[in-house]
C-alpha atoms as a PDB file:
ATOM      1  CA  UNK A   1      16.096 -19.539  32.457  1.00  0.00           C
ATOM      2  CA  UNK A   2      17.778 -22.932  32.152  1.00  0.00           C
ATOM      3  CA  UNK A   3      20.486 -23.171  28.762  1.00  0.00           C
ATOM      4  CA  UNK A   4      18.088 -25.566  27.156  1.00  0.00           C
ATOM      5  CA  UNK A   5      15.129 -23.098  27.326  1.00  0.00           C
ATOM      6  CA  UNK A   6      17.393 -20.426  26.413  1.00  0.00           C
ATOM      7  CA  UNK A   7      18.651 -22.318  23.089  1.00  0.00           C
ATOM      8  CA  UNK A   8      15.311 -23.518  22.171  1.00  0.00           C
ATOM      9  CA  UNK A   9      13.903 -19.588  22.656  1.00  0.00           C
ATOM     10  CA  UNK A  10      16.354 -18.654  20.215  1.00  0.00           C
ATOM     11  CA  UNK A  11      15.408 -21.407  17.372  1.00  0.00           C
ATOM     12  CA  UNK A  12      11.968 -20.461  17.563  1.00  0.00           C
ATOM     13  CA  UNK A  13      12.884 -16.969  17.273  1.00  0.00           C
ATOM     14  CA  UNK A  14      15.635 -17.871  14.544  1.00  0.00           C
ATOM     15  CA  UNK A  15      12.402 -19.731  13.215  1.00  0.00           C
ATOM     16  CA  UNK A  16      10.138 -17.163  13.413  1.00  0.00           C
ATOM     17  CA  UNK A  17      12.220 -14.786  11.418  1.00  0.00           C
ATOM     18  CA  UNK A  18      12.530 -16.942   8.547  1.00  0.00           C
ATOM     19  CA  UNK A  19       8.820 -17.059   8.430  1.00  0.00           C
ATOM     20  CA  UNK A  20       9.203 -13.676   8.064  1.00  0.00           C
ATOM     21  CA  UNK A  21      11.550 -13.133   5.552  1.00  0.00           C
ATOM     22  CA  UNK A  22       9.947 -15.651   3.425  1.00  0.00           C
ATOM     23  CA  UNK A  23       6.364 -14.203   3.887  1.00  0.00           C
ATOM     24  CA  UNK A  24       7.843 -11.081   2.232  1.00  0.00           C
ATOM     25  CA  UNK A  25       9.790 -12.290  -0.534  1.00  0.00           C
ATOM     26  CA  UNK A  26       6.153 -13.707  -1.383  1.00  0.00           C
ATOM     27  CA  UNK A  27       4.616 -10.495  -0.513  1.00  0.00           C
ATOM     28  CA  UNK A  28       6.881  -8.997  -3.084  1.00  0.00           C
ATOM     29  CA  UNK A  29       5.605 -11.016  -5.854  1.00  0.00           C
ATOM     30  CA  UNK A  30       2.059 -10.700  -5.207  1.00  0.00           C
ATOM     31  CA  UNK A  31      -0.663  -8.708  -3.831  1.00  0.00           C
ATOM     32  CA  UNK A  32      -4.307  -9.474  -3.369  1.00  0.00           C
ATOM     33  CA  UNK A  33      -6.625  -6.677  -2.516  1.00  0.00           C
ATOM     34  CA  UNK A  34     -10.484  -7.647  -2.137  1.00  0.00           C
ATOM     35  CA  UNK A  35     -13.400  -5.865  -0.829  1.00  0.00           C
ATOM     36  CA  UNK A  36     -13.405  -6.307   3.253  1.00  0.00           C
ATOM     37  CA  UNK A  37     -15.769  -7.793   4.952  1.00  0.00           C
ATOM     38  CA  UNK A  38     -17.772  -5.137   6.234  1.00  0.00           C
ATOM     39  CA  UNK A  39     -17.912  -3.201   2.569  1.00  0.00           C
ATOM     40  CA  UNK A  40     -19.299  -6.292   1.484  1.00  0.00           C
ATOM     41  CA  UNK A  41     -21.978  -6.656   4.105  1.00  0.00           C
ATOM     42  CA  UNK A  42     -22.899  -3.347   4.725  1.00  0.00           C
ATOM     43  CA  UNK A  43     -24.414  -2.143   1.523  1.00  0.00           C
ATOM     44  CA  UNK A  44     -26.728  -5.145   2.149  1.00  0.00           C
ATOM     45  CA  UNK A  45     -27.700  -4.547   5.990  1.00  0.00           C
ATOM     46  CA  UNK A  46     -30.082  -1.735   5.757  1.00  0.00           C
ATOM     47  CA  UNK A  47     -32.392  -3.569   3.193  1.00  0.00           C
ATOM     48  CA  UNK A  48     -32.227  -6.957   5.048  1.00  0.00           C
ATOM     49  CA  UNK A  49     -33.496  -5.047   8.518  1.00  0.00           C
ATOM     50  CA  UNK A  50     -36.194  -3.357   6.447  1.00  0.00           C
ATOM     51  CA  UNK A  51     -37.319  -6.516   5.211  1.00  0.00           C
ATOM     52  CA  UNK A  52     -37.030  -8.400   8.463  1.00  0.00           C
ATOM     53  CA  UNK A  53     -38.754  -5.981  10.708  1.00  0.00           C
ATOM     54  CA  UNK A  54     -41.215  -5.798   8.263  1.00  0.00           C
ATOM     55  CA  UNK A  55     -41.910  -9.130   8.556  1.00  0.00           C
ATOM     56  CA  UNK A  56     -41.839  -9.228  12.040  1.00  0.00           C
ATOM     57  CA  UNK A  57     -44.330  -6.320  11.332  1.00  0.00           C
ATOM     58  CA  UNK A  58     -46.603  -8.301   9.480  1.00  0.00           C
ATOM     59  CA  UNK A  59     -46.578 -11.197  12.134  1.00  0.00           C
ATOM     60  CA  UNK A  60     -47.214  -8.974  15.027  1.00  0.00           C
ATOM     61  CA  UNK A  61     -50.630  -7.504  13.410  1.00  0.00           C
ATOM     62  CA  UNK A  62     -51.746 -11.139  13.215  1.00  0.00           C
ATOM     63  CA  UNK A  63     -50.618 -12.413   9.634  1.00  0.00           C
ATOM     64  CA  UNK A  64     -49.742 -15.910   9.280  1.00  0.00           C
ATOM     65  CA  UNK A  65     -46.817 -16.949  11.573  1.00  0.00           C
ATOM     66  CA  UNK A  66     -45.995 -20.091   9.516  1.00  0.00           C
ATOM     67  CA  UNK A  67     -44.032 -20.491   6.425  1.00  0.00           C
ATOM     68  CA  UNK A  68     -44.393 -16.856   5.455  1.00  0.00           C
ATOM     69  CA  UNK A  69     -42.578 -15.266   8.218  1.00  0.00           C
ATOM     70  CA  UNK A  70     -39.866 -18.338   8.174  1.00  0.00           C
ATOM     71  CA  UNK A  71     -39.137 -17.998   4.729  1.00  0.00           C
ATOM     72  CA  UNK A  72     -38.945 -14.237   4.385  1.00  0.00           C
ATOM     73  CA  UNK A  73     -36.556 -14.099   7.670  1.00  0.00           C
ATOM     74  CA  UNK A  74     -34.312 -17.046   6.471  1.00  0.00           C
ATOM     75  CA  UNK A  75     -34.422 -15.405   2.735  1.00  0.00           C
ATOM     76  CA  UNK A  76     -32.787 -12.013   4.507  1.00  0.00           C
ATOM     77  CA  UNK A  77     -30.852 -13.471   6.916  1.00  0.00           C
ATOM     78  CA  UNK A  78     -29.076 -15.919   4.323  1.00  0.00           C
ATOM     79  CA  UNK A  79     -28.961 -13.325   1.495  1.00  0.00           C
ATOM     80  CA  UNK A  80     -26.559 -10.847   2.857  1.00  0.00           C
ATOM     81  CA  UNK A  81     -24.428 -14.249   3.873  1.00  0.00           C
ATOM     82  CA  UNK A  82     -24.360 -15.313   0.139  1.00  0.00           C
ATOM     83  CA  UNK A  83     -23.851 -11.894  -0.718  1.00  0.00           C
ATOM     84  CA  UNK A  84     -20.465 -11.824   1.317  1.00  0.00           C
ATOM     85  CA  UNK A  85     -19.064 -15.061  -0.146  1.00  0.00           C
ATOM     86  CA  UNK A  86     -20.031 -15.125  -3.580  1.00  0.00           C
ATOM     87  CA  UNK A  87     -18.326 -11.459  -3.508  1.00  0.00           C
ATOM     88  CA  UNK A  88     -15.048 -12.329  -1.936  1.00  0.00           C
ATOM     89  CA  UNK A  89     -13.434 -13.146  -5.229  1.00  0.00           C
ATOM     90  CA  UNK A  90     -13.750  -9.641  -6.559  1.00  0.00           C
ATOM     91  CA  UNK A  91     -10.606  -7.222  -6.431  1.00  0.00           C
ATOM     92  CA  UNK A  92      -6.922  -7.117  -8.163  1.00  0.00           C
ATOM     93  CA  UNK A  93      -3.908  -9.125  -7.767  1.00  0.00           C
ATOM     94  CA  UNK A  94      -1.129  -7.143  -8.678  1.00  0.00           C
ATOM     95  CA  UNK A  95       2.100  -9.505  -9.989  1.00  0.00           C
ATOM     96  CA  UNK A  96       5.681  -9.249 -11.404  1.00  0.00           C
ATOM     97  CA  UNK A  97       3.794  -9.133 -14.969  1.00  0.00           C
ATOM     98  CA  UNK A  98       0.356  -7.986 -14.541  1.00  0.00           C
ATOM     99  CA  UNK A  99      -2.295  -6.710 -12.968  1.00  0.00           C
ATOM    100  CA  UNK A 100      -5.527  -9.338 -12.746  1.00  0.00           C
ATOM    101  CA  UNK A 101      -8.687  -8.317 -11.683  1.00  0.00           C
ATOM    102  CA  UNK A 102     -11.006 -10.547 -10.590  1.00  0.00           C
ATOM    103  CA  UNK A 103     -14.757  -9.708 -11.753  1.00  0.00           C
ATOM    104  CA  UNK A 104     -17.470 -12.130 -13.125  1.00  0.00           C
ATOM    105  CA  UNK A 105     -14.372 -12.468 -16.152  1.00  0.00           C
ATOM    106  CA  UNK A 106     -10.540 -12.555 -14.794  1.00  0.00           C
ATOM    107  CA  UNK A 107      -8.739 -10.199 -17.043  1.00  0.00           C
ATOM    108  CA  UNK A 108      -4.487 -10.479 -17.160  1.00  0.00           C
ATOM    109  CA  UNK A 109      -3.678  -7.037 -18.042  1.00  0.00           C
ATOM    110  CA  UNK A 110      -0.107  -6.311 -18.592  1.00  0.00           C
ATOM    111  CA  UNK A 111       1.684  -3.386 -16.844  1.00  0.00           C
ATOM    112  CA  UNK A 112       3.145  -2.788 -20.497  1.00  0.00           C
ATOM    113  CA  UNK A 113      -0.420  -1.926 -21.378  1.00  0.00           C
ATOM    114  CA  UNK A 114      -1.708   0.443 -18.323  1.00  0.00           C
ATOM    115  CA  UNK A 115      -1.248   4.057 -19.139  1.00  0.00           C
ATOM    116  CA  UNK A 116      -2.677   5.822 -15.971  1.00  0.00           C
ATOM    117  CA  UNK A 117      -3.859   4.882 -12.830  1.00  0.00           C
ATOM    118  CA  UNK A 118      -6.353   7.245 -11.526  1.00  0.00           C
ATOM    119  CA  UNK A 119      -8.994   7.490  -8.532  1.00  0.00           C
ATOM    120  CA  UNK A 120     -12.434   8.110  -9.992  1.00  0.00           C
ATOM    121  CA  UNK A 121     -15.827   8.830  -8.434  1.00  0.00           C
ATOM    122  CA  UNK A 122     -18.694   6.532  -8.865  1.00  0.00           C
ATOM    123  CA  UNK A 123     -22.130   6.399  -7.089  1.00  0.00           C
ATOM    124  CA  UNK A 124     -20.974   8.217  -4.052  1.00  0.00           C
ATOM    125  CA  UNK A 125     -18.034   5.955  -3.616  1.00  0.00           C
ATOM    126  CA  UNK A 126     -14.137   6.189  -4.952  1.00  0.00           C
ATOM    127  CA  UNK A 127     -12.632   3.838  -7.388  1.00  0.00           C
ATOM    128  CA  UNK A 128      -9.740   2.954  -8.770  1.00  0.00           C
ATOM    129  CA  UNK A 129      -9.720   2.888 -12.464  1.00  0.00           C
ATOM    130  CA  UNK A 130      -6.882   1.614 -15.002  1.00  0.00           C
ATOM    131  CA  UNK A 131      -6.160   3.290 -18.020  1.00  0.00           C
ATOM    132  CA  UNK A 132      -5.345   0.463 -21.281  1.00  0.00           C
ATOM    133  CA  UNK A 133      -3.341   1.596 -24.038  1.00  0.00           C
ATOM    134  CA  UNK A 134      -5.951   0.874 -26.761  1.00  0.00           C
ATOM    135  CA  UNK A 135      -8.411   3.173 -24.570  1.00  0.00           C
ATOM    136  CA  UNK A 136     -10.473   0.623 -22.877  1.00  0.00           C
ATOM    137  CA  UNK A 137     -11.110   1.593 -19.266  1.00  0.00           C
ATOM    138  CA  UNK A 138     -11.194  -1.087 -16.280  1.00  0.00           C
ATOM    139  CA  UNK A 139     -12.722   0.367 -13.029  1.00  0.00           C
ATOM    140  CA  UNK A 140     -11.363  -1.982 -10.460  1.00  0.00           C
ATOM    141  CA  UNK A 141     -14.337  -3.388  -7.461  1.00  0.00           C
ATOM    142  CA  UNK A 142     -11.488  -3.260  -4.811  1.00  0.00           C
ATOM    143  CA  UNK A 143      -9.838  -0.921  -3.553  1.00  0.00           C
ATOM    144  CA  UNK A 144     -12.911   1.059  -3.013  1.00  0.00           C
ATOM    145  CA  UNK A 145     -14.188   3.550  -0.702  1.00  0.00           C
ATOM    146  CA  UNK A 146     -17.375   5.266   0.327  1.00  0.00           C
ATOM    147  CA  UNK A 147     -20.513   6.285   2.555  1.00  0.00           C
ATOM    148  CA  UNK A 148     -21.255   1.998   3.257  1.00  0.00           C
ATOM    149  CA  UNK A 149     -18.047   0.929   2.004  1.00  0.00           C
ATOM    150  CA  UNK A 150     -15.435   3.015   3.941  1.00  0.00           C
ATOM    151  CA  UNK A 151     -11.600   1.318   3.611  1.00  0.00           C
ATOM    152  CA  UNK A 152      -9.572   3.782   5.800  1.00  0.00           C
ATOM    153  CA  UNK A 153      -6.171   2.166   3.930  1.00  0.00           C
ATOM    154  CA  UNK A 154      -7.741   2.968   0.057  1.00  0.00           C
ATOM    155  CA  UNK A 155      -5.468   5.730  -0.150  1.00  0.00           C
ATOM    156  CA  UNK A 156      -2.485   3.337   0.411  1.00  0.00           C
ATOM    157  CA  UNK A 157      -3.716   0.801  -1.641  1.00  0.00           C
ATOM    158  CA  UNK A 158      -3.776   3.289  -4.740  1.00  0.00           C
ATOM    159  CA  UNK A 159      -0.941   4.332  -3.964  1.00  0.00           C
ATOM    160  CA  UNK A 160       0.640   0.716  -3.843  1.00  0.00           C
ATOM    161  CA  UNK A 161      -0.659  -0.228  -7.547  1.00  0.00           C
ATOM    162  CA  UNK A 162       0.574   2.591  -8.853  1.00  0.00           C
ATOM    163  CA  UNK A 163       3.938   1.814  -7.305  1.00  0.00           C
ATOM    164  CA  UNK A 164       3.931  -1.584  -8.764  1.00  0.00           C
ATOM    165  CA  UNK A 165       2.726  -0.288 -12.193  1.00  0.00           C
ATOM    166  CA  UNK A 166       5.867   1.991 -12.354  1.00  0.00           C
ATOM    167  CA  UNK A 167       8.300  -0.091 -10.856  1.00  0.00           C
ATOM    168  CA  UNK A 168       6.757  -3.350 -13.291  1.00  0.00           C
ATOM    169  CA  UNK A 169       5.622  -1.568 -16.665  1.00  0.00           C
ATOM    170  CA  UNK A 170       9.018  -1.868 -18.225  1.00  0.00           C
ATOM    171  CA  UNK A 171      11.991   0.243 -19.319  1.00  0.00           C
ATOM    172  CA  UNK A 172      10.552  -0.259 -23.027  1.00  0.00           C
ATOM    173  CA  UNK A 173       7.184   1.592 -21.643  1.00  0.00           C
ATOM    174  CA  UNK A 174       5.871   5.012 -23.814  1.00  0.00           C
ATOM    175  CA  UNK A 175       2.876   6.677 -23.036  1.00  0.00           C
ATOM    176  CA  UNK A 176       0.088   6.734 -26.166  1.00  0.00           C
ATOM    177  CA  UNK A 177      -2.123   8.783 -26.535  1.00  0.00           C
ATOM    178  CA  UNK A 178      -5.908   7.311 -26.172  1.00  0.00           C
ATOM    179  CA  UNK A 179      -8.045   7.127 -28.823  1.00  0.00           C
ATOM    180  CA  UNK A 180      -9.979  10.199 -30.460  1.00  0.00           C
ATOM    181  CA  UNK A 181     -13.578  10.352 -30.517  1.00  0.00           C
ATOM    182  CA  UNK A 182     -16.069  12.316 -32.015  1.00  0.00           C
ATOM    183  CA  UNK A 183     -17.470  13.766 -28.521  1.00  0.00           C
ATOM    184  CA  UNK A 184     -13.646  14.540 -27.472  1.00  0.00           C
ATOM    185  CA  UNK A 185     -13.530  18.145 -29.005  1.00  0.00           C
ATOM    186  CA  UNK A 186     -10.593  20.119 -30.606  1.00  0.00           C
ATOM    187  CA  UNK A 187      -7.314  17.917 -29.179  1.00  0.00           C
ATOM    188  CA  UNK A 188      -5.433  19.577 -26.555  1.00  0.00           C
ATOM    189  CA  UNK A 189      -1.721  19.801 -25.455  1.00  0.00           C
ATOM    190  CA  UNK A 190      -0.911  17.697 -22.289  1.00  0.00           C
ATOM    191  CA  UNK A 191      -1.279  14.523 -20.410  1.00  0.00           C
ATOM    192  CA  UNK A 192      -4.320  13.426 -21.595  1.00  0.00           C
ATOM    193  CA  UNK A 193      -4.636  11.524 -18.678  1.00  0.00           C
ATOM    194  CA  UNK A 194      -4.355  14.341 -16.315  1.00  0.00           C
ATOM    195  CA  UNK A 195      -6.939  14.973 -13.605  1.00  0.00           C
ATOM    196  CA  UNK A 196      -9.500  18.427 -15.035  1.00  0.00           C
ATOM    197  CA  UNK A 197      -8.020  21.602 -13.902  1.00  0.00           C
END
């Protein structure tokens, strides 16, 4: 290898590595975790091929072929398409300050205000949920997990936020107590956040 090649190896190397180091100063800042590609077209898959090969179905016994048979297979061939991008803003970007999640609404919640971060069951699947100090309860759509939905890194991604929330909440942080209500019972001693024994 001439001492030209050798030289410009090395800058593009050099190069390379500041990429790198810059990519995770950023990384640092800010996370983004959104629903992957195949939890968001998966759910939808087994109802479009119902659909589909029922319309082939209804073609093969000697229904119309025409606009009947186009428009159902371009309605359930496009849907699970608009499905996918009209979902890909959903999920939680975790900053410095505070955690936004993306939904319909964007919500800034501030790490100040998160009491717990805990993994809770829904429909078959695994959420994460975030605990607010005034009681309110925001179950996050990504990270998820389940039967259609499998993420083999959810575990890690739970793990992550509730990294950031202790390492961003604040030195000033104190736990409070949520909110009584009349189903709650007789109050009991612990972390009321705490999974059931």
């Amino acid at each position: 290898m001439g001492d030209q090649a050798q030289r410009r190896l090395h800058s593009a190397v050099g190069w390379g590595m500041v990429k790198q180091s810059q990519a995770d100063a950023l990384a640092r800042e800010r996370i983004r975790y959104r629903l992957t590609v195949l939890q968001r077209t998966l759910p939808l898959l087994p109802g479009a091929a119902i659909i589909v090969a029922g319309q082939i179905l209804f073609w093969a016994e000697g229904g119309p072929a025409g606009p009947v048979l186009v428009t159902g297979l371009v309605l359930w061939l496009v849907a699970p398409l608009v499905a996918v991008v009209s979902s890909s803003a959903f999920g939680i970007t975790l900053t410095t300050s505070a955690a936004v999640v993306h939904n319909f609404r964007r919500r800034v919640i501030p790490w100040s205000d998160v009491q717990a971060i805990r993994i809770e069951p829904l429909m078959g699947s695994r959420t994460v949920v975030l605990h607010e100090a005034n009681g309110r309860r925001t179950r996050l759509r990504a990270p998820m997990t389940g039967f259609l939905s499998w993420d083999r890194r959810f575990e890690e991604k739970f793990h992550t936020i509730g990294r950031w929330w202790l390492d961003h909440r604040g030195p000033e942080w104190t736990p409070v107590p949520p909110p009584r209500t009349w189903w709650d019972g007789p109050t009991t001693a612990g972390d009321p956040y705490a999974p059931p024994a």
